[in-house]
PDB file of N, CA and C in Angstrom:
ATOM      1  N   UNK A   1     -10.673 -10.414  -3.452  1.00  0.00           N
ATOM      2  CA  UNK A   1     -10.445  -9.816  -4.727  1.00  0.00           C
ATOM      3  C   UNK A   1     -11.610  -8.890  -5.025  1.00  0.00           C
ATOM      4  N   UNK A   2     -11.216  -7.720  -5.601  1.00  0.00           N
ATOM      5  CA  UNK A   2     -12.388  -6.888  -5.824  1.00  0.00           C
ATOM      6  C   UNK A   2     -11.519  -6.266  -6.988  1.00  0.00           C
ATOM      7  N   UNK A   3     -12.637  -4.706  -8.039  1.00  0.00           N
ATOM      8  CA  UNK A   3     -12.421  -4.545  -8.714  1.00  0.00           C
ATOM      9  C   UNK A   3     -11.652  -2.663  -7.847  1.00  0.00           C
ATOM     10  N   UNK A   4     -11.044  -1.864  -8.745  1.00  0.00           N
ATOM     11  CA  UNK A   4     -10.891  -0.447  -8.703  1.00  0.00           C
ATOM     12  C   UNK A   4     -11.791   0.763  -8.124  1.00  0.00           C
ATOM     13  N   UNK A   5     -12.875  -0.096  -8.636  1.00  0.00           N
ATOM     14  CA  UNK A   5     -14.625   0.865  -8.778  1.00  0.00           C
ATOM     15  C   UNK A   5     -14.705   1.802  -7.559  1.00  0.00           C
ATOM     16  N   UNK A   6     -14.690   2.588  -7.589  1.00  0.00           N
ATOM     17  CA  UNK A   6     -15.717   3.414  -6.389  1.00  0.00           C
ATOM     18  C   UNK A   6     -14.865   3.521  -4.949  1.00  0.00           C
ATOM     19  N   UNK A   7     -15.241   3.396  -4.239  1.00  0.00           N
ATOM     20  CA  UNK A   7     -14.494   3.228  -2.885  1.00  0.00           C
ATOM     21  C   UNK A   7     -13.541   1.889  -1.966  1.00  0.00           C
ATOM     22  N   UNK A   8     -13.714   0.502  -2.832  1.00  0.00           N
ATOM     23  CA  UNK A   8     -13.461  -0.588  -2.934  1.00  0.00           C
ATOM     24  C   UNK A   8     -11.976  -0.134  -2.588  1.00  0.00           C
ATOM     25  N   UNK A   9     -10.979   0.260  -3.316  1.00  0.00           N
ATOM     26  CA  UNK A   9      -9.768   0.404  -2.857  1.00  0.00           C
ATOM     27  C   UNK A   9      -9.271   1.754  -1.588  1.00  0.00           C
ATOM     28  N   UNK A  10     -10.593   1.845  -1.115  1.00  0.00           N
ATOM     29  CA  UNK A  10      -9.954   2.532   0.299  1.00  0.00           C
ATOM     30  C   UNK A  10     -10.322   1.406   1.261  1.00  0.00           C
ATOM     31  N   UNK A  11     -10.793  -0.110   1.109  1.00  0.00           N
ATOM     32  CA  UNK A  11     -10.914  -0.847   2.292  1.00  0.00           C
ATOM     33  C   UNK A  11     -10.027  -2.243   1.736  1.00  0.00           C
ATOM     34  N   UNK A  12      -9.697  -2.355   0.737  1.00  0.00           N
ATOM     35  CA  UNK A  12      -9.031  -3.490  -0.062  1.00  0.00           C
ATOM     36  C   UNK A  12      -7.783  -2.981  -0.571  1.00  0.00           C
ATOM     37  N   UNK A  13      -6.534  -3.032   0.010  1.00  0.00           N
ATOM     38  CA  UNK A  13      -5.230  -2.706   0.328  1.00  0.00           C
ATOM     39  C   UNK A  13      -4.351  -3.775  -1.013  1.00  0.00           C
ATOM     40  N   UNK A  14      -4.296  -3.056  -2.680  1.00  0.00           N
ATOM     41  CA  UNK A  14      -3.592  -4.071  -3.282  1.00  0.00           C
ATOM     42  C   UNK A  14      -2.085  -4.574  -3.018  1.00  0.00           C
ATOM     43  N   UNK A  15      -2.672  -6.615  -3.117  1.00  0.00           N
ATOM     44  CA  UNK A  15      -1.416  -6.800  -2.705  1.00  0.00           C
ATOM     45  C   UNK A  15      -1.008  -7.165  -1.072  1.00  0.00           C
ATOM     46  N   UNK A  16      -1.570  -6.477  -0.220  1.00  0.00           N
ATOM     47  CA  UNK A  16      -1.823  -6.280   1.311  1.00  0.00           C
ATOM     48  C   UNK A  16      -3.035  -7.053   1.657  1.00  0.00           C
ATOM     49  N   UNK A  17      -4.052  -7.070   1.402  1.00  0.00           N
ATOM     50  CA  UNK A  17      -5.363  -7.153   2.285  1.00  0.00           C
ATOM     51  C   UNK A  17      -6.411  -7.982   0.897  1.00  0.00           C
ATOM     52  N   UNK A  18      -5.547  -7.832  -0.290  1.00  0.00           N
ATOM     53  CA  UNK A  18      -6.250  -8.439  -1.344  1.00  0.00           C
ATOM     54  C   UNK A  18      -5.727  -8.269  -2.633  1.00  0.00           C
ATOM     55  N   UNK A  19      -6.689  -8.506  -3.656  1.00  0.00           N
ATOM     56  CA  UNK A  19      -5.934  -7.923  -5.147  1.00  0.00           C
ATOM     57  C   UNK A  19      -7.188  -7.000  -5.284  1.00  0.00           C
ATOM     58  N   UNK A  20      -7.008  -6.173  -6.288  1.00  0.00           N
ATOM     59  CA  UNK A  20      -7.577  -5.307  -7.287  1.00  0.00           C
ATOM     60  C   UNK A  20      -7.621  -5.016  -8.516  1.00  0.00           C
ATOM     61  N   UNK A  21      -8.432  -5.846  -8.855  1.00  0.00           N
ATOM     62  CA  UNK A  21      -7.963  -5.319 -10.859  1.00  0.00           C
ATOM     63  C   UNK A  21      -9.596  -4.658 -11.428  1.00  0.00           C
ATOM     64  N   UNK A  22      -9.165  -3.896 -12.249  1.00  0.00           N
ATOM     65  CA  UNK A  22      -9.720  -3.110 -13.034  1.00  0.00           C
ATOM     66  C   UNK A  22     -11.420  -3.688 -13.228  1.00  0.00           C
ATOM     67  N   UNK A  23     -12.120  -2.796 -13.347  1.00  0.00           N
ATOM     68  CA  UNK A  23     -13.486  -3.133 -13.683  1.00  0.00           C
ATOM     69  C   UNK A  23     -13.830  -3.583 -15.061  1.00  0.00           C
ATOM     70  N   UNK A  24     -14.462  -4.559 -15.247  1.00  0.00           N
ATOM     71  CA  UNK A  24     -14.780  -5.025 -16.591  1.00  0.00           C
ATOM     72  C   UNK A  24     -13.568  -5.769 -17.510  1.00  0.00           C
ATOM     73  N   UNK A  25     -12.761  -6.009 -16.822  1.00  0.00           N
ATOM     74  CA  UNK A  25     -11.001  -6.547 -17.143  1.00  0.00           C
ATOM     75  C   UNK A  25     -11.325  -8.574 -16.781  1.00  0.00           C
ATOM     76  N   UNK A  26     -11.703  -9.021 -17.433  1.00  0.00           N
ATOM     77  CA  UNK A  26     -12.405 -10.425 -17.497  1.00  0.00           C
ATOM     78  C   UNK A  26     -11.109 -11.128 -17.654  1.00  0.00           C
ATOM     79  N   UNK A  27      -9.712 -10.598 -18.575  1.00  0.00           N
ATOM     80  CA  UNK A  27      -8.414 -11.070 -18.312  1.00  0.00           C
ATOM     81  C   UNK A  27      -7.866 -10.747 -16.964  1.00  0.00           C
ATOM     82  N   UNK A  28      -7.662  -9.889 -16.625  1.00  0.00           N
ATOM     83  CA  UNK A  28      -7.059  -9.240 -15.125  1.00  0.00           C
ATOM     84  C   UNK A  28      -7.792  -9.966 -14.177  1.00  0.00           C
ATOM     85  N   UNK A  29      -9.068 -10.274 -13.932  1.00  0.00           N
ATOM     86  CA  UNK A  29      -9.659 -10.986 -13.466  1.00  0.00           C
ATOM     87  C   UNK A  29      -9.289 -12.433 -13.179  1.00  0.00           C
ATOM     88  N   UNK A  30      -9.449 -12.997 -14.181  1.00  0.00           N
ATOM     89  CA  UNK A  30      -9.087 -14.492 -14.121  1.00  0.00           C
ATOM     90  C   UNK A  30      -7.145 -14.390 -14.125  1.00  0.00           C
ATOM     91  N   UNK A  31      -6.486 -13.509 -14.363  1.00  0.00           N
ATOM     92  CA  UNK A  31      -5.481 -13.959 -13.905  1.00  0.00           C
ATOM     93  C   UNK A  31      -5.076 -14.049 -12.040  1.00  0.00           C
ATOM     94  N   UNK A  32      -6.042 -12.702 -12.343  1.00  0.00           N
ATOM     95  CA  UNK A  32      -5.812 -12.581 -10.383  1.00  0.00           C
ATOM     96  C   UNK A  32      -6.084 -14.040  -9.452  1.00  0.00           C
ATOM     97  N   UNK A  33      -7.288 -14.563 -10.216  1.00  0.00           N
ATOM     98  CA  UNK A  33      -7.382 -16.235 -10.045  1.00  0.00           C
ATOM     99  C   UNK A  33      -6.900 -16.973  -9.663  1.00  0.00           C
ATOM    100  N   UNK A  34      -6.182 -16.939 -11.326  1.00  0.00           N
ATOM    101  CA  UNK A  34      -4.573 -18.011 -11.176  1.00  0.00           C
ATOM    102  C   UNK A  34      -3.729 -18.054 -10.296  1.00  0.00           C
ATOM    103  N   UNK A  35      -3.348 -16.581 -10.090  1.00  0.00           N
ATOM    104  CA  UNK A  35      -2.464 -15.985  -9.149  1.00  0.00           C
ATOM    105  C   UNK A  35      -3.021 -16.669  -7.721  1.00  0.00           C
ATOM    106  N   UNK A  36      -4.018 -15.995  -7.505  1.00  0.00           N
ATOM    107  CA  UNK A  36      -4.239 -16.898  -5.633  1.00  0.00           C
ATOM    108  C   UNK A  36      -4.155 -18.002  -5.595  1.00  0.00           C
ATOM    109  N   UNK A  37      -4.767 -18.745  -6.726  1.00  0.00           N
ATOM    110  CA  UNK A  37      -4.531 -20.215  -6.792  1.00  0.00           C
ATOM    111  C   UNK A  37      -3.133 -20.661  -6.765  1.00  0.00           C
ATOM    112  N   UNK A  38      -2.472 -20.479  -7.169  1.00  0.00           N
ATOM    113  CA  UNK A  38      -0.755 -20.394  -7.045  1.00  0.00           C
ATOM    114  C   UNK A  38       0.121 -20.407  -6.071  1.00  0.00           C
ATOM    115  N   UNK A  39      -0.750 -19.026  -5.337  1.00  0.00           N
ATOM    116  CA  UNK A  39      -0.097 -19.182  -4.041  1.00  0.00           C
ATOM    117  C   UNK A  39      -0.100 -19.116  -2.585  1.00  0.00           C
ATOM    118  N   UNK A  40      -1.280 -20.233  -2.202  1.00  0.00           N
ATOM    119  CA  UNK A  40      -1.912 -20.360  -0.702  1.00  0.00           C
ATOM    120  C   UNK A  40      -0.898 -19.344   0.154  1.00  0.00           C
ATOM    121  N   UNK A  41      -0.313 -19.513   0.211  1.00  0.00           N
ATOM    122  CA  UNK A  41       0.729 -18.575   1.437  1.00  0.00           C
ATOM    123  C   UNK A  41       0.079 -17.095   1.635  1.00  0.00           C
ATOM    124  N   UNK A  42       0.465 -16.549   0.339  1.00  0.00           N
ATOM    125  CA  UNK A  42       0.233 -14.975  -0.331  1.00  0.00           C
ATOM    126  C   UNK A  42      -1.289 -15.044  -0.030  1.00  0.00           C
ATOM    127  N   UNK A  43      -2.289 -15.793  -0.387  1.00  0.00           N
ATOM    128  CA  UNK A  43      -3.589 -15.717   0.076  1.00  0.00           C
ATOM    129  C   UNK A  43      -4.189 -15.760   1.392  1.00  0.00           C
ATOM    130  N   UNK A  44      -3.190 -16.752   2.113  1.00  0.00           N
ATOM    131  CA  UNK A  44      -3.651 -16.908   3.570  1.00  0.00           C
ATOM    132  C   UNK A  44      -3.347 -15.920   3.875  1.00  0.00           C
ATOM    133  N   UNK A  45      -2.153 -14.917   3.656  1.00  0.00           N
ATOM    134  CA  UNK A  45      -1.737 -13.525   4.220  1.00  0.00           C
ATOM    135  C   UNK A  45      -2.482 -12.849   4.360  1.00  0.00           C
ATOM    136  N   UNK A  46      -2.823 -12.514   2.688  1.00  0.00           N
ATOM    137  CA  UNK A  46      -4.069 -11.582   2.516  1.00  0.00           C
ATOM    138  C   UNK A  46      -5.074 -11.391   3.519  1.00  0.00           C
ATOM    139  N   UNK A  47      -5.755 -12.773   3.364  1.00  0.00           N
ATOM    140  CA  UNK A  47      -7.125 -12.780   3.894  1.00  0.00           C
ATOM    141  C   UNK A  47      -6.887 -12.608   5.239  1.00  0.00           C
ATOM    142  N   UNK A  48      -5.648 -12.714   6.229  1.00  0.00           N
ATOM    143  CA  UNK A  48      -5.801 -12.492   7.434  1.00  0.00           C
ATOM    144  C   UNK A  48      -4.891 -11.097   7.637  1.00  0.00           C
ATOM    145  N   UNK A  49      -4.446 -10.716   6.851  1.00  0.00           N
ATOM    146  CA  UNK A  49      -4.109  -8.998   6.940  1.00  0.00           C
ATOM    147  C   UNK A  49      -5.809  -8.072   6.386  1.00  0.00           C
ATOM    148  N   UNK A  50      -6.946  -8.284   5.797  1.00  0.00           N
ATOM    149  CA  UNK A  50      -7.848  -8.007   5.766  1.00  0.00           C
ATOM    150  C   UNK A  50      -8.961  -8.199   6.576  1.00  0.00           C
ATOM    151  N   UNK A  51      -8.766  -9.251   7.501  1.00  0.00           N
ATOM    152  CA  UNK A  51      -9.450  -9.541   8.497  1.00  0.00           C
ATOM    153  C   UNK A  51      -8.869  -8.533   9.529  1.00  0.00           C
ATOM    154  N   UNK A  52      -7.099  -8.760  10.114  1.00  0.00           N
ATOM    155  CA  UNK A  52      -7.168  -7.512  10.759  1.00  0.00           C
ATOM    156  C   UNK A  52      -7.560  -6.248  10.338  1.00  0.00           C
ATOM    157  N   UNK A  53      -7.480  -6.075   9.693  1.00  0.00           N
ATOM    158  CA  UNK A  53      -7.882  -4.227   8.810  1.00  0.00           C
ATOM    159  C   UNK A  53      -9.249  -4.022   9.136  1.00  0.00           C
ATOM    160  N   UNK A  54      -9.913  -5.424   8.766  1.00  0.00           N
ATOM    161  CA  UNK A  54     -11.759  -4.856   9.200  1.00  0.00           C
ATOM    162  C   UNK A  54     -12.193  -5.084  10.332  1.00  0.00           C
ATOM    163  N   UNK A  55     -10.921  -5.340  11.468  1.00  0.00           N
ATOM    164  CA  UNK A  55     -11.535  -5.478  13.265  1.00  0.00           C
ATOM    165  C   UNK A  55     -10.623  -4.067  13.332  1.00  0.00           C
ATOM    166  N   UNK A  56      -9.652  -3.375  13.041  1.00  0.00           N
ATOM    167  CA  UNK A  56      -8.864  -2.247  13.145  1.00  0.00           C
ATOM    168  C   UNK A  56     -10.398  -1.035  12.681  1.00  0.00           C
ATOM    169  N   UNK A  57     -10.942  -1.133  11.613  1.00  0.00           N
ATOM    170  CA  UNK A  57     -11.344   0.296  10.734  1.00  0.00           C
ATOM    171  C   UNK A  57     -12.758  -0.198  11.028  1.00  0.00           C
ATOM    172  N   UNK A  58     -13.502  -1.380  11.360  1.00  0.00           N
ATOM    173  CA  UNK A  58     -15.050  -1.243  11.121  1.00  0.00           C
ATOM    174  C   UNK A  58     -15.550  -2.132  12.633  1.00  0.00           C
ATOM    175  N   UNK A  59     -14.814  -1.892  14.014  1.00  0.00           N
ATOM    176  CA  UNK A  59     -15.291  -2.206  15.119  1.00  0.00           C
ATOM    177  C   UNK A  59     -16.153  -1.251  15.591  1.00  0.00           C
ATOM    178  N   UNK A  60     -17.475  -1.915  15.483  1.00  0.00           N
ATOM    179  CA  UNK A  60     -18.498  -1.049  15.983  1.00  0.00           C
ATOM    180  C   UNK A  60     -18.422  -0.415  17.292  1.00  0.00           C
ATOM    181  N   UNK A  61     -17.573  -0.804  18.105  1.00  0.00           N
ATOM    182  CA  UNK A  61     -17.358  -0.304  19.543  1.00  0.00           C
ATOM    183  C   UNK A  61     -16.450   0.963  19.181  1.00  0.00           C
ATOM    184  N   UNK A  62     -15.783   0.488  18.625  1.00  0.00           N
ATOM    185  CA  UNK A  62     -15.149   1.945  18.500  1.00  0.00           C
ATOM    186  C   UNK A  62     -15.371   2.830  17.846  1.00  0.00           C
ATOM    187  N   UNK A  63     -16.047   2.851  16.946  1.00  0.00           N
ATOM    188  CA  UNK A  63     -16.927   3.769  15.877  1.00  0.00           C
ATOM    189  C   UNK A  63     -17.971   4.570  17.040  1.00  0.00           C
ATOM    190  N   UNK A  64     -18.889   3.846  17.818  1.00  0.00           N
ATOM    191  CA  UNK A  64     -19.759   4.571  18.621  1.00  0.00           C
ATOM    192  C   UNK A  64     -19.164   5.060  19.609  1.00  0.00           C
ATOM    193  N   UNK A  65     -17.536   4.597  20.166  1.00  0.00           N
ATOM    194  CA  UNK A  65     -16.755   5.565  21.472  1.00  0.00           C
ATOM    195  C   UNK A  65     -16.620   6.957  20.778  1.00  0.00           C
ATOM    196  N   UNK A  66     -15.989   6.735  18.987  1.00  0.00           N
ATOM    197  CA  UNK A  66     -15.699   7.937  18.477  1.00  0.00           C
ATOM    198  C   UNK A  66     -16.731   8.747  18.701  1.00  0.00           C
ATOM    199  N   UNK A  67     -17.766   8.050  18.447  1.00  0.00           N
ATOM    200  CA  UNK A  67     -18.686   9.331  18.138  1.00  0.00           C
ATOM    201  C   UNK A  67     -19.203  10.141  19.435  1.00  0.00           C
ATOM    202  N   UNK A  68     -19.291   8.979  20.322  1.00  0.00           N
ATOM    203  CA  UNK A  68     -19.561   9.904  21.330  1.00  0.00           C
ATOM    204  C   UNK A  68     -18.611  10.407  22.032  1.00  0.00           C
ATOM    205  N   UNK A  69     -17.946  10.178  21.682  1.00  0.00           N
ATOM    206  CA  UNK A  69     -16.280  11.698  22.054  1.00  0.00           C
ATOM    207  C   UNK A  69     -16.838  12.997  21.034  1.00  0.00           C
ATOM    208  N   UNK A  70     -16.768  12.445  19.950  1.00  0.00           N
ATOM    209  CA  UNK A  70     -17.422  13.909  19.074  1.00  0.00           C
ATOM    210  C   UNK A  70     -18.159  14.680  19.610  1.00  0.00           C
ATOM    211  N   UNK A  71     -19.448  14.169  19.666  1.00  0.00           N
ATOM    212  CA  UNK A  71     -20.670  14.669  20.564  1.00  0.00           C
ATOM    213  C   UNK A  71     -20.088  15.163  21.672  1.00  0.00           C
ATOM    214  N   UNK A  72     -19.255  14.575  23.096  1.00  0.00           N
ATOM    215  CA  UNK A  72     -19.127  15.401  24.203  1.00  0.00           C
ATOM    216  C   UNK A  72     -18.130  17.095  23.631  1.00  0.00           C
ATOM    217  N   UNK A  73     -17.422  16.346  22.464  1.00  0.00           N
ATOM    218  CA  UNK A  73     -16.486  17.427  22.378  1.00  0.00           C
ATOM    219  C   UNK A  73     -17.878  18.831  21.918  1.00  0.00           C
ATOM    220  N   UNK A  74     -18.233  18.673  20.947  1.00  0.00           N
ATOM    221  CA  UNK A  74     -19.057  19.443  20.440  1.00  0.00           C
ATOM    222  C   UNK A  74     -20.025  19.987  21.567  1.00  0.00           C
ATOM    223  N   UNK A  75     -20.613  19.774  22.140  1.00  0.00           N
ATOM    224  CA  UNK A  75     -21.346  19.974  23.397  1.00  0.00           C
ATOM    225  C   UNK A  75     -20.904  20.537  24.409  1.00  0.00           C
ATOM    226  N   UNK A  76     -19.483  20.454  24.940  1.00  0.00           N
ATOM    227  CA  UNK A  76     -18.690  20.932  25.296  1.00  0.00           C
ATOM    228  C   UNK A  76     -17.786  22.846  24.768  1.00  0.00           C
ATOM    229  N   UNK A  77     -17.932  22.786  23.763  1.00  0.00           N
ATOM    230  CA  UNK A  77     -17.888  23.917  23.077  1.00  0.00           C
ATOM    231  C   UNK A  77     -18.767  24.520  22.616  1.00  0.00           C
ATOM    232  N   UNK A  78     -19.835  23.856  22.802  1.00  0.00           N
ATOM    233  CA  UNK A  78     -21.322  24.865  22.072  1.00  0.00           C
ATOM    234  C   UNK A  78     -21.619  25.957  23.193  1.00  0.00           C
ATOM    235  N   UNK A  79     -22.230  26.886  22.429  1.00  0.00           N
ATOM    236  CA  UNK A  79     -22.213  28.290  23.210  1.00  0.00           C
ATOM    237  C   UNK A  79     -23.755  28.139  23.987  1.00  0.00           C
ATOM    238  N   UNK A  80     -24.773  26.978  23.562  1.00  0.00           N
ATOM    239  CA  UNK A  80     -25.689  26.692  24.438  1.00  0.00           C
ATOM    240  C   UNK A  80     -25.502  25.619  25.393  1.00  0.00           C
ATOM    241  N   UNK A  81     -24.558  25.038  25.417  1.00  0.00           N
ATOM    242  CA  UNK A  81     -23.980  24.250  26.475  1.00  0.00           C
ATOM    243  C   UNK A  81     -23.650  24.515  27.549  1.00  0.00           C
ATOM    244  N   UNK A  82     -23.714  23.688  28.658  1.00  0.00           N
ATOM    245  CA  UNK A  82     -23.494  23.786  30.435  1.00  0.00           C
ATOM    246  C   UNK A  82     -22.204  24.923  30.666  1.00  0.00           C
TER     247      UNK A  82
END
């Protein structure tokens, strides 16, 4: 569970991967609560559709293959390059 704020809902999928309610929302909050409490199923989902999402979007192996594809690409097209 997290709030709206900032970048939070480009890694927290409402509904999918978690809930999201509003910042400073102390009702929305504690209902979201209730709500997981309610319903283990819908939560176990969650938390393991967010677990895949953060081995999919934040595997460090693949973050550093990207980059160094970038780099060859770029290097590869630079006009001081081989």
């Amino acid at each position: 569970m997290a709030t709206t704020a900032g970048g939070i809902p480009e890694v927290v999928e409402h509904e999918a991967t978690g809930l999201l309610v509003p910042p400073g929302d102390p009702v929305a909050l504690a209902d979201a609560i209730q709500w997981l409490l309610e319903h283990p199923a819908e939560r176990k989902h969650m938390g393991e559709a967010g677990r895949q999402l953060a081995r999919e979007r934040f595997d460090m192996r693949k973050w550093a293959a990207r980059l160094a594809e970038i780099y060859r690409e770029l290097a590869s097209s630079s006009p001081c390059g081989p």
